[in-house]
PDB file of N, CA and C in Angstrom:
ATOM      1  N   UNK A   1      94.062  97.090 102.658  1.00  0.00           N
ATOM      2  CA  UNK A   1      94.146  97.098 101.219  1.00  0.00           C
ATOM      3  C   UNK A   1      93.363  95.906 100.660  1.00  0.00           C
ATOM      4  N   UNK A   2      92.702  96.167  99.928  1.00  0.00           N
ATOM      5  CA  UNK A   2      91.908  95.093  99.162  1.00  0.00           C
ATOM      6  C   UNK A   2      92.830  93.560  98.689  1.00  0.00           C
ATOM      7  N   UNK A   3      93.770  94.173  98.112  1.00  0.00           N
ATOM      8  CA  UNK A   3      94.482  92.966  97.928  1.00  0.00           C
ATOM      9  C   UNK A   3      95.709  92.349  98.714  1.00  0.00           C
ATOM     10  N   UNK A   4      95.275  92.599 100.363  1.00  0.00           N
ATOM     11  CA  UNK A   4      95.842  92.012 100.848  1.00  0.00           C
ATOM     12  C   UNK A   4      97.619  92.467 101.215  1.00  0.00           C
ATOM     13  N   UNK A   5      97.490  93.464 100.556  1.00  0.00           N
ATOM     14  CA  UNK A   5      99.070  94.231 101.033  1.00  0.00           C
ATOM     15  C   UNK A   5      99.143  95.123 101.454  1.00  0.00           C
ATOM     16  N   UNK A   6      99.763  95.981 102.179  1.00  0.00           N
ATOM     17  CA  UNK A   6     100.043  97.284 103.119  1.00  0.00           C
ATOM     18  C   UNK A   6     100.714  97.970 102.774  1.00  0.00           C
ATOM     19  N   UNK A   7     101.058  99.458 103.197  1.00  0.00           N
ATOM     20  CA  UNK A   7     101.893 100.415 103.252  1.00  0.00           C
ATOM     21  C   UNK A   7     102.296 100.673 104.437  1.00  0.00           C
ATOM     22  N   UNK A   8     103.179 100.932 105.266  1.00  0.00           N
ATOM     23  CA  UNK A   8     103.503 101.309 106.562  1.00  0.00           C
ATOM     24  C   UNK A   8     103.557 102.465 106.362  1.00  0.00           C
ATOM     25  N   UNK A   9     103.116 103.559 107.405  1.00  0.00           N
ATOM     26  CA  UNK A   9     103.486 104.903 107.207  1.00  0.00           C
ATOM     27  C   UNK A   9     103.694 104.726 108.563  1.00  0.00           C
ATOM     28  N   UNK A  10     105.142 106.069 108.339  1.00  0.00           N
ATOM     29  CA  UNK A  10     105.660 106.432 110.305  1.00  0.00           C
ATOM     30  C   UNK A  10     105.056 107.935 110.485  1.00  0.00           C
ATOM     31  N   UNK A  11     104.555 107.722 112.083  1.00  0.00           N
ATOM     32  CA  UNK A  11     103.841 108.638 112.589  1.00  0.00           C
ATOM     33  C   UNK A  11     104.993 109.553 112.614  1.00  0.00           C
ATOM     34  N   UNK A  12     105.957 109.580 112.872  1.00  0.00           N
ATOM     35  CA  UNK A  12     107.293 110.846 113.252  1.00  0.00           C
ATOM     36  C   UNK A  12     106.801 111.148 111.449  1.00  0.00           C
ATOM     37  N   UNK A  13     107.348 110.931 110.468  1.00  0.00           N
ATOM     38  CA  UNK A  13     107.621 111.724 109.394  1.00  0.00           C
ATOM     39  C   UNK A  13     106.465 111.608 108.430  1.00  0.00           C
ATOM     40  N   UNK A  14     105.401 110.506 108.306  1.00  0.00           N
ATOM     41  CA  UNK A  14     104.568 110.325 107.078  1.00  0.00           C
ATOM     42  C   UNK A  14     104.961 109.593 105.745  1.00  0.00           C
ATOM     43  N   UNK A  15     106.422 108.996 105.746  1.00  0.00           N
ATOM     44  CA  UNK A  15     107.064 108.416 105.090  1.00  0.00           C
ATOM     45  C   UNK A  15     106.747 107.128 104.899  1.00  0.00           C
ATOM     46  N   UNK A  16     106.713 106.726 103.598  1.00  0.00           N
ATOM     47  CA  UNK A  16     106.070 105.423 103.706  1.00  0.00           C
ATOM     48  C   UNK A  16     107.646 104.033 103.762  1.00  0.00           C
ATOM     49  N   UNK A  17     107.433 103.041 104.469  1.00  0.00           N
ATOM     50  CA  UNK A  17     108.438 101.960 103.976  1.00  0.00           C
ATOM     51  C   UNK A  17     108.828 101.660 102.812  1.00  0.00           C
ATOM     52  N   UNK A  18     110.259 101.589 102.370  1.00  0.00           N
ATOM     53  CA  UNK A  18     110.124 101.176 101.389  1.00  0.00           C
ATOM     54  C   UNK A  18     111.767 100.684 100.877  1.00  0.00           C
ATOM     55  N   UNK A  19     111.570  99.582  99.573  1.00  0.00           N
ATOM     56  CA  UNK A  19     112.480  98.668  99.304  1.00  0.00           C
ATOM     57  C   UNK A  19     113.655 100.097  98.473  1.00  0.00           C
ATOM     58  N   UNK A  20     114.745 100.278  98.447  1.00  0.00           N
ATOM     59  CA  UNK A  20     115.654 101.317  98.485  1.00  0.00           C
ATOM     60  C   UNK A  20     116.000 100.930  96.638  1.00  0.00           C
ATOM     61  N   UNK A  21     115.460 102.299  96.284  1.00  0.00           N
ATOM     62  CA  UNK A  21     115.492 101.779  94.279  1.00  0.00           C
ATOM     63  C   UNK A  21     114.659 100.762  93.557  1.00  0.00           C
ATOM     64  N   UNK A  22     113.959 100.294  94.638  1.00  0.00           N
ATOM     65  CA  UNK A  22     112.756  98.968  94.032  1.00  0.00           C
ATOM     66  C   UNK A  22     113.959  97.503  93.829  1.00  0.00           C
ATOM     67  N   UNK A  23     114.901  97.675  94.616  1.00  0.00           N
ATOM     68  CA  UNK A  23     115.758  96.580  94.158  1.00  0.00           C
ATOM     69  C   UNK A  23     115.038  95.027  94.285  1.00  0.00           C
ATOM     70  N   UNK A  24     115.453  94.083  93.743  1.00  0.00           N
ATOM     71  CA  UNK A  24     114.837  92.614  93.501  1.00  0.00           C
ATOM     72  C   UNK A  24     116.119  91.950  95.098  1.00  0.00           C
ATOM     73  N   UNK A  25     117.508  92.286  94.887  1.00  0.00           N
ATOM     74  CA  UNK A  25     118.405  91.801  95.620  1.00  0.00           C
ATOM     75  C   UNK A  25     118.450  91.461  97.133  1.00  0.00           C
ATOM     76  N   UNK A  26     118.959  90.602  97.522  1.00  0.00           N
ATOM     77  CA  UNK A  26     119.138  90.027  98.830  1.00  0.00           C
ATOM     78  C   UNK A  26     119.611  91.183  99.492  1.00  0.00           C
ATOM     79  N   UNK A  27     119.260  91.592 100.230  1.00  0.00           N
ATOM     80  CA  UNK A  27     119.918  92.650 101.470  1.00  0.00           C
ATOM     81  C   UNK A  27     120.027  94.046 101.169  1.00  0.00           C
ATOM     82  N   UNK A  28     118.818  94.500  99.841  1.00  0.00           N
ATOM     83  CA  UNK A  28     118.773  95.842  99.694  1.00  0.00           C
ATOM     84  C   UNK A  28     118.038  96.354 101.025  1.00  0.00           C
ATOM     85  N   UNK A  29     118.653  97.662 101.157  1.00  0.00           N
ATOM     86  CA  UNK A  29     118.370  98.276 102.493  1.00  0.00           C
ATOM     87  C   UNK A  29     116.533  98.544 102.158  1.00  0.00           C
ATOM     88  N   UNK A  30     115.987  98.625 103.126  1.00  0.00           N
ATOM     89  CA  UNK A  30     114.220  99.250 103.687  1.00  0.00           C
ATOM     90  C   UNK A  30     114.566 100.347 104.291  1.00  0.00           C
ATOM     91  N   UNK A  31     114.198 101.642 103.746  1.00  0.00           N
ATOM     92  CA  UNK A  31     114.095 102.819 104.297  1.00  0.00           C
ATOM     93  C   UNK A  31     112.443 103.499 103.784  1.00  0.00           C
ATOM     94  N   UNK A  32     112.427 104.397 104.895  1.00  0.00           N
ATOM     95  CA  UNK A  32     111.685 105.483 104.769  1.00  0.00           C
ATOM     96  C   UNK A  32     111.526 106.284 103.273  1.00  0.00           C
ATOM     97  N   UNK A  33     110.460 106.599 102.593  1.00  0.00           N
ATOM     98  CA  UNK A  33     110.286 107.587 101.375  1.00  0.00           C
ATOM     99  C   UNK A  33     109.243 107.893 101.010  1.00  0.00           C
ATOM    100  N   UNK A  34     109.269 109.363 100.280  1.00  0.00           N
ATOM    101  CA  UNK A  34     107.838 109.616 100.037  1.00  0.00           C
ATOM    102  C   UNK A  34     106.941 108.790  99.077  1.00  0.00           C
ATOM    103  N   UNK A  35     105.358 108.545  99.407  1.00  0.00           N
ATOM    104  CA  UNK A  35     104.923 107.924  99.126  1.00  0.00           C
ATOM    105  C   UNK A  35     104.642 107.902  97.465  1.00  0.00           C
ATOM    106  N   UNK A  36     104.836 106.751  96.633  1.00  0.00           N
ATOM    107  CA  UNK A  36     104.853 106.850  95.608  1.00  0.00           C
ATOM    108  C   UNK A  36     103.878 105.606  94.753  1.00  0.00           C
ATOM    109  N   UNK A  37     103.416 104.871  95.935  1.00  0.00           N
ATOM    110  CA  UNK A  37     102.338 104.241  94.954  1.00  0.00           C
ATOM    111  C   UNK A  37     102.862 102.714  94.578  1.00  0.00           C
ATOM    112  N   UNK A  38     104.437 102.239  94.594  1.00  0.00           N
ATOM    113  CA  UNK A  38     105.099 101.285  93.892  1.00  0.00           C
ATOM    114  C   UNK A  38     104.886 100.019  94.694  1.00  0.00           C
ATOM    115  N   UNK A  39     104.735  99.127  93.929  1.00  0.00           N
ATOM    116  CA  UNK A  39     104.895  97.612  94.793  1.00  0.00           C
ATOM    117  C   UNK A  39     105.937  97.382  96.044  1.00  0.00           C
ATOM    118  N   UNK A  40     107.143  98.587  95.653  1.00  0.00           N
ATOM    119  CA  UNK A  40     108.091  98.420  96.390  1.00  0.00           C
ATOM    120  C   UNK A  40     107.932  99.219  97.856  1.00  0.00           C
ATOM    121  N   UNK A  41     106.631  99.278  98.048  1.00  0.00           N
ATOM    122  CA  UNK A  41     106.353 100.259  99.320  1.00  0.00           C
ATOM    123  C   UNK A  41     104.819  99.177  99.354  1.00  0.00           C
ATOM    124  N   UNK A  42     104.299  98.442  98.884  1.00  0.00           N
ATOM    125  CA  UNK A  42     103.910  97.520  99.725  1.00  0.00           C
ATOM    126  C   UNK A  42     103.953  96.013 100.091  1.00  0.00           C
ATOM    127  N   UNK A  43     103.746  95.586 101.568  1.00  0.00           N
ATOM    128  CA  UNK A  43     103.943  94.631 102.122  1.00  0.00           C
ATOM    129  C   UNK A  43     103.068  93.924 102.632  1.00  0.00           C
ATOM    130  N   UNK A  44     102.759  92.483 102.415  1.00  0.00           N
ATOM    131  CA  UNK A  44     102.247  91.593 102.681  1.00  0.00           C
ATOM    132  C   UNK A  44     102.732  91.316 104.416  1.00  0.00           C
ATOM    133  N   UNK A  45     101.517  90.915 105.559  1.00  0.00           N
ATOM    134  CA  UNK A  45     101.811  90.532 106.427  1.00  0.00           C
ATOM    135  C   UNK A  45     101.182  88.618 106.596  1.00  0.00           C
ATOM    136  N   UNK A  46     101.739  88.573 106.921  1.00  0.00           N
ATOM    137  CA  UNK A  46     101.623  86.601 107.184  1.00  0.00           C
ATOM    138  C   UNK A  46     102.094  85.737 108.345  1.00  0.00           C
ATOM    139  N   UNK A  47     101.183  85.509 109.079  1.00  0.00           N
ATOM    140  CA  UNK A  47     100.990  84.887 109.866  1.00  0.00           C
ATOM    141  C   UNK A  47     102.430  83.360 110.167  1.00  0.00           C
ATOM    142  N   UNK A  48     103.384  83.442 110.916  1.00  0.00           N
ATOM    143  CA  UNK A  48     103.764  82.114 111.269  1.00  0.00           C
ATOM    144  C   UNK A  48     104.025  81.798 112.468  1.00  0.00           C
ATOM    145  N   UNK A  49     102.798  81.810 113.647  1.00  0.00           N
ATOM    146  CA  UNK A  49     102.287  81.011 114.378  1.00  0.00           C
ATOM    147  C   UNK A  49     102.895  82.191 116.014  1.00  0.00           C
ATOM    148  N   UNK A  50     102.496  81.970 116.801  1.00  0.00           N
ATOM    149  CA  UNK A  50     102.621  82.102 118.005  1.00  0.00           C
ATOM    150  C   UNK A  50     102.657  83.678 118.601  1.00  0.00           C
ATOM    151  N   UNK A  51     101.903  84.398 117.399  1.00  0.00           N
ATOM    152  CA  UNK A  51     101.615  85.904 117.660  1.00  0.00           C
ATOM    153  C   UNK A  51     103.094  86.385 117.029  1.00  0.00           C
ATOM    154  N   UNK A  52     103.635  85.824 115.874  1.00  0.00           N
ATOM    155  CA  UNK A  52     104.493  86.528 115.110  1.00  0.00           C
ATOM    156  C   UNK A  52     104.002  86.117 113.436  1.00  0.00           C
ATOM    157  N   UNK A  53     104.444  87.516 113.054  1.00  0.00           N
ATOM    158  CA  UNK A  53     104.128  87.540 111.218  1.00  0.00           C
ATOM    159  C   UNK A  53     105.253  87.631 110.669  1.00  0.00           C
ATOM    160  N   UNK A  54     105.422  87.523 109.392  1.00  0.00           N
ATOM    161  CA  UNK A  54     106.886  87.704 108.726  1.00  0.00           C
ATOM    162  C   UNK A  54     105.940  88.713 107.948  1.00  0.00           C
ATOM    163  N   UNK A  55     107.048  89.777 107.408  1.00  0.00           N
ATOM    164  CA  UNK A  55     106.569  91.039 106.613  1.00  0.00           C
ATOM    165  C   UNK A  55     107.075  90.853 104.966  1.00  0.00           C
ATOM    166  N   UNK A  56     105.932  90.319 104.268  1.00  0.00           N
ATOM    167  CA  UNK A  56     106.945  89.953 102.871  1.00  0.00           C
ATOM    168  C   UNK A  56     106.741  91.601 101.670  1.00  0.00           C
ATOM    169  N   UNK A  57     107.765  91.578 100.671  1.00  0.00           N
ATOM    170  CA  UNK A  57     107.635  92.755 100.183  1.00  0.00           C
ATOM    171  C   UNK A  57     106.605  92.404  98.559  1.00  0.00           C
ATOM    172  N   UNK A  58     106.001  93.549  98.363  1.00  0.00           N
ATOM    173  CA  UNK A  58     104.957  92.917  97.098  1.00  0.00           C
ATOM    174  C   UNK A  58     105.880  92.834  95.892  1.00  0.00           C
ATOM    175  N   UNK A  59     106.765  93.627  95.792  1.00  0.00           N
ATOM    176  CA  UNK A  59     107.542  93.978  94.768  1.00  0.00           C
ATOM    177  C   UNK A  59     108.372  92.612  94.473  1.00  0.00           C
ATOM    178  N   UNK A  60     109.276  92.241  95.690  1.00  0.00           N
ATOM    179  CA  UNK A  60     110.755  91.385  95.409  1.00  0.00           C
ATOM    180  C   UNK A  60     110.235  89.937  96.123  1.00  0.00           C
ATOM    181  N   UNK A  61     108.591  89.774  97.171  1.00  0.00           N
ATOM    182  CA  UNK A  61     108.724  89.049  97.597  1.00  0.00           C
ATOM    183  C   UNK A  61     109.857  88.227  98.744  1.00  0.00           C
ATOM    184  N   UNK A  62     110.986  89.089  99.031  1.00  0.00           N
ATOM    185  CA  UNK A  62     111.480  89.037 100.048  1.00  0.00           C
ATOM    186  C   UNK A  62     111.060  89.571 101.533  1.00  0.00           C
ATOM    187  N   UNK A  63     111.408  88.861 102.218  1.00  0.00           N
ATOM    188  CA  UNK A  63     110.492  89.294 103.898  1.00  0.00           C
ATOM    189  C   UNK A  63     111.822  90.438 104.445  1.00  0.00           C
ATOM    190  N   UNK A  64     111.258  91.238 105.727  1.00  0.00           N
ATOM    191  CA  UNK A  64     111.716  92.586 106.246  1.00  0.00           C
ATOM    192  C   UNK A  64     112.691  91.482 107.014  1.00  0.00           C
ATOM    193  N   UNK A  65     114.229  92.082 107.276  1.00  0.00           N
ATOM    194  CA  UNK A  65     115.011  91.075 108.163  1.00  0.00           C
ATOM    195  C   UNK A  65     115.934  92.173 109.089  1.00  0.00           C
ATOM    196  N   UNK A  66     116.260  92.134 109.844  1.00  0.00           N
ATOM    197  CA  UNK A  66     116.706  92.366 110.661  1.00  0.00           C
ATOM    198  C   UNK A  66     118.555  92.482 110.408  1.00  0.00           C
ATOM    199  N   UNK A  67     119.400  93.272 110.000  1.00  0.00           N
ATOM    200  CA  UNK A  67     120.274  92.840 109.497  1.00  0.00           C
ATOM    201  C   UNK A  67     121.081  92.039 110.489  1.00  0.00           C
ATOM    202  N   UNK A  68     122.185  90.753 110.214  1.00  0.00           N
ATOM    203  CA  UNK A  68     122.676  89.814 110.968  1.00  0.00           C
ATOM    204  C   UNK A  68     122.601  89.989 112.069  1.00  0.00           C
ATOM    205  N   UNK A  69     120.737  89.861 111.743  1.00  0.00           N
ATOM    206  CA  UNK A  69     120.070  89.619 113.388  1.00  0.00           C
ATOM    207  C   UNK A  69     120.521  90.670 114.792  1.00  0.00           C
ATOM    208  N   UNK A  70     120.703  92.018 114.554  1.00  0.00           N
ATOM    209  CA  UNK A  70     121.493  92.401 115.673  1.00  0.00           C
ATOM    210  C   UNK A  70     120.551  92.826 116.141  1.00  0.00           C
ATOM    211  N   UNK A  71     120.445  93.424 117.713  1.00  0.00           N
ATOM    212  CA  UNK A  71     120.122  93.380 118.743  1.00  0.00           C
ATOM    213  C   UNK A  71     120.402  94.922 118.916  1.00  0.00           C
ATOM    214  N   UNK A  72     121.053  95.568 118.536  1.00  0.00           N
ATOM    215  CA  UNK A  72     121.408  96.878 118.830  1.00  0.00           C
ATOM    216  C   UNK A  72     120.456  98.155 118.190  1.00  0.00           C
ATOM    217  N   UNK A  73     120.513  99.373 118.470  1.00  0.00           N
ATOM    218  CA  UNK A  73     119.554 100.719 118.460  1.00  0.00           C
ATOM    219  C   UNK A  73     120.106 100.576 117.282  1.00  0.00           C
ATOM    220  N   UNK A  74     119.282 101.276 116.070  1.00  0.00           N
ATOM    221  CA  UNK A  74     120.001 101.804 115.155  1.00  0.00           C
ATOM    222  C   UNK A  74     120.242 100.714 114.123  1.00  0.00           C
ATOM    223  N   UNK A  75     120.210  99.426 114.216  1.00  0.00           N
ATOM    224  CA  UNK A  75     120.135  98.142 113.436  1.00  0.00           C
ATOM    225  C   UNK A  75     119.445  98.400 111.955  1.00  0.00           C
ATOM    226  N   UNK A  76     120.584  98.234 110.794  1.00  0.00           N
ATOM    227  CA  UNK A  76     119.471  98.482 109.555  1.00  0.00           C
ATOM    228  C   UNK A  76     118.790  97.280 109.480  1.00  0.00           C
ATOM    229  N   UNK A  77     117.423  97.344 108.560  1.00  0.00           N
ATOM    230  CA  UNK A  77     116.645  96.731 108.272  1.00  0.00           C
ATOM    231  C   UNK A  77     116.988  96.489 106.867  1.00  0.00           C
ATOM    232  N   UNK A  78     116.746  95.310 106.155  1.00  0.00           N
ATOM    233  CA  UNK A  78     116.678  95.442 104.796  1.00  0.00           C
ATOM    234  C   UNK A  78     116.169  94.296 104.147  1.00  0.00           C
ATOM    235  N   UNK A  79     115.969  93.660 103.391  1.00  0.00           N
ATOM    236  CA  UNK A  79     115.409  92.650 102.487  1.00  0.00           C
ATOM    237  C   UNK A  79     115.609  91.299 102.490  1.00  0.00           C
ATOM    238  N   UNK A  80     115.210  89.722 102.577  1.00  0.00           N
ATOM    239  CA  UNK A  80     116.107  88.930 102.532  1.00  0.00           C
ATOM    240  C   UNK A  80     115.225  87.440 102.092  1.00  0.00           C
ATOM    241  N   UNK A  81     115.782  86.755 102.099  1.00  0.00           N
ATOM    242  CA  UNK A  81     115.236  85.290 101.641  1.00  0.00           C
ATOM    243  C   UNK A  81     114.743  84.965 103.021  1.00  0.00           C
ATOM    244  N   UNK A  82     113.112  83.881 103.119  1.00  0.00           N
ATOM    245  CA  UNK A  82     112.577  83.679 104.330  1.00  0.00           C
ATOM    246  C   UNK A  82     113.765  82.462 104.703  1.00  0.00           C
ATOM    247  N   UNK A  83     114.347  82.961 106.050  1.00  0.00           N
ATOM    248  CA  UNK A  83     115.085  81.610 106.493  1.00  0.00           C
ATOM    249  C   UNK A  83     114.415  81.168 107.597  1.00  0.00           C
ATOM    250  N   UNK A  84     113.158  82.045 108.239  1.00  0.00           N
ATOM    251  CA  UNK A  84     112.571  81.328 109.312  1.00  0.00           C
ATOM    252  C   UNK A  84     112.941  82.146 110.886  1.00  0.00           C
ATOM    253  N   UNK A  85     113.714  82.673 111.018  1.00  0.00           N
ATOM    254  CA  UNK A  85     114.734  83.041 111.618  1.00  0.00           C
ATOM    255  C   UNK A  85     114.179  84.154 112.738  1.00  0.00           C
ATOM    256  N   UNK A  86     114.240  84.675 114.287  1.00  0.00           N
ATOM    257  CA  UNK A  86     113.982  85.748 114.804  1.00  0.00           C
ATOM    258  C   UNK A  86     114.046  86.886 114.054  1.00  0.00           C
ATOM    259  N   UNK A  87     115.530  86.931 113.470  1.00  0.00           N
ATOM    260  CA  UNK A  87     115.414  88.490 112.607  1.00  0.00           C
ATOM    261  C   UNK A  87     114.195  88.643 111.482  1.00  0.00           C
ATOM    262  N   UNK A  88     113.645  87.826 111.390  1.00  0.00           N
ATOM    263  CA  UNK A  88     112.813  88.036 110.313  1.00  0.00           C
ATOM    264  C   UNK A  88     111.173  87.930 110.942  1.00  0.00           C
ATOM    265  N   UNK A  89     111.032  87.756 112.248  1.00  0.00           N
ATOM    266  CA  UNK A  89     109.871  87.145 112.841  1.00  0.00           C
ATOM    267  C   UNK A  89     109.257  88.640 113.227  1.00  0.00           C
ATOM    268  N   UNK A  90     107.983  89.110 113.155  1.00  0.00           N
ATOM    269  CA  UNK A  90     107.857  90.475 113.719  1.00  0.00           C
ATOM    270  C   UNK A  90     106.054  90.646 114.567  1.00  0.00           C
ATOM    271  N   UNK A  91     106.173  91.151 115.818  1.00  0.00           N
ATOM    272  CA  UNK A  91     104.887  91.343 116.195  1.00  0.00           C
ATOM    273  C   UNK A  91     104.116  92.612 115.626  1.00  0.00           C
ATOM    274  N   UNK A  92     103.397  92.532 116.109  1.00  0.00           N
ATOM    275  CA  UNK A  92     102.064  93.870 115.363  1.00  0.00           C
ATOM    276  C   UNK A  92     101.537  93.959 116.845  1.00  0.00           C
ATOM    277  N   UNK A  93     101.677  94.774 117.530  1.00  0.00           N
ATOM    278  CA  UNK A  93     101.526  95.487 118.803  1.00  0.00           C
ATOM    279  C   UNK A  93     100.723  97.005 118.728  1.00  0.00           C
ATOM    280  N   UNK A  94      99.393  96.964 119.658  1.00  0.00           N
ATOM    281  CA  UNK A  94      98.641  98.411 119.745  1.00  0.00           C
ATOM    282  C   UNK A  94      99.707  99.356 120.249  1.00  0.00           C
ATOM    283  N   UNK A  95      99.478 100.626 119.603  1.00  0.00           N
ATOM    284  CA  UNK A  95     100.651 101.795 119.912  1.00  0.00           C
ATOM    285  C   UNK A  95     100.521 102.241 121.707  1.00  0.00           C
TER     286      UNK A  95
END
């Protein structure tokens, strides 16, 4: 993207990422939806150091987090203030 922000689309559905209602709030969920064009479906990627990026959102400016960091299948994803943190740290890996 020219200005530096992204859309994720998933190969299973064509659905683009996206912030759930365009919310501004701490810990609105990131889901899947059809593509609609909104700030709230694109994301800034940024570099913090050692082959990890944090994923910030264009809309709320909150980064993609991992919810309380879990470790498990099925883990929602959703919105959050940068604390620096693994849950929030993400690689970009060839498929």
């Amino acid at each position: 993207m020219p200005d530096g922000f992204y859309e994720f689309t998933s190969v299973n559905s064509g659905l683009r990422m996206d912030v759930e209602n365009a919310s501004l709030q701490m810990g609105a969920n990131v889901r899947q939806w059809t593509s609609n064009n909104a700030p709230a479906q694109r994301w800034g990627i940024e570099s913090v150091g050692s082959g990890y990026y944090r994923i910030v959102s264009k809309h709320s400016g909150r980064v993609l987090d991992v919810a309380g960091c879990s470790t498990a299948n099925g883990a929602n994803v959703a919105q959050w203030e940068w604390l620096g943190g693994d849950c929030q740290r993400w690689q970009l890996l060839p498929p």
